[in-house]
Protein backbone atom coordinates (compact mmCIF):
# COMPACT_ATOMS: atom_id res chain seq x y z
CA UNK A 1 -41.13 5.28 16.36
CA UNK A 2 -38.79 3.79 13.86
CA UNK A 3 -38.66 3.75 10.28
CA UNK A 4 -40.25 0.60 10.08
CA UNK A 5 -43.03 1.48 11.64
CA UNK A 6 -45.06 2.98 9.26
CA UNK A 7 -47.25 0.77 7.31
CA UNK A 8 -46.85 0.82 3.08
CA UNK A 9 -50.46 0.18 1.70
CA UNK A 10 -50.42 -0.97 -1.78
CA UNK A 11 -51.46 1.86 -3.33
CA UNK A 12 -47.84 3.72 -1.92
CA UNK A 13 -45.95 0.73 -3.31
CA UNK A 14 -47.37 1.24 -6.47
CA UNK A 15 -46.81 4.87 -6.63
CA UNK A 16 -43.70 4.37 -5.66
CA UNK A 17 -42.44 2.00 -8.04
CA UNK A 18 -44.02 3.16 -10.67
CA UNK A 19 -41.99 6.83 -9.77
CA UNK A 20 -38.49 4.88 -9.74
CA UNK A 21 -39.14 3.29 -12.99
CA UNK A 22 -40.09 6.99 -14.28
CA UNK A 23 -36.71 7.60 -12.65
CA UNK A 24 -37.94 10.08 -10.20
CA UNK A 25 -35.12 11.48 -7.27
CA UNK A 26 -36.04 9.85 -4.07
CA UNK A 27 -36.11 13.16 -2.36
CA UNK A 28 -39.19 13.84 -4.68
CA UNK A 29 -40.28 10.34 -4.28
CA UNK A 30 -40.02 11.26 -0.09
CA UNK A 31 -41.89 14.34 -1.01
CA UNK A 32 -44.96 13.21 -3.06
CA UNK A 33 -45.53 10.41 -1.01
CA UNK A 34 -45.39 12.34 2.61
CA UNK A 35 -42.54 9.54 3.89
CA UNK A 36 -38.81 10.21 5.05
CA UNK A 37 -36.40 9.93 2.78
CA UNK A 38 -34.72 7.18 4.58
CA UNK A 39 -38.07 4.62 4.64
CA UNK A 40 -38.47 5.53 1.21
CA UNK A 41 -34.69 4.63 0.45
CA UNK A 42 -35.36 1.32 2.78
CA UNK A 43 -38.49 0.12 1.04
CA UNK A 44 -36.85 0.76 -2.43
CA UNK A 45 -34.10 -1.73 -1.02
CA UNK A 46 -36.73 -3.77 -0.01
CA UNK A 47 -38.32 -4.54 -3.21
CA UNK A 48 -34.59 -4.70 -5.52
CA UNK A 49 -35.30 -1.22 -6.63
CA UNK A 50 -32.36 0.93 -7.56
CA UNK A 51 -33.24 4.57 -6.99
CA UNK A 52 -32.22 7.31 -9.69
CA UNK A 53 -29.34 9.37 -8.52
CA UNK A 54 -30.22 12.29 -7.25
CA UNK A 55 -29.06 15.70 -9.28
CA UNK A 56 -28.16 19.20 -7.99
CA UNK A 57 -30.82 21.48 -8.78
CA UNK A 58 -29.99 24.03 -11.56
């Protein structure tokens, strides 16, 4: 099964870009919404989202 084959309802789009406007880490992004890191990286790319940078925890 690849990345791509996981379906994004609307309601995960919206939750997702409405966490990268908030400037949430992607690695939380992966985490809230129960997705890989990598399809949520893809789909951000998908839509012309940058993603915050991600910061070392401290």
């Amino acid at each position: 099964m690849s990345v791509n084959d996981t379906v994004w309802t609307l309601e995960a789009v919206q939750s997702l870009t409405a966490m990268a406007r908030e400037r949430v880490p992607v690695s939380v992004i992966s985490l809230r919404l129960k997705r890989p890191i990598e399809a949520v990286s893809a789909k951000l790319a998908e839509l012309g989202i940058t993603p915050a940078t991600e910061t070392p925890e401290g």
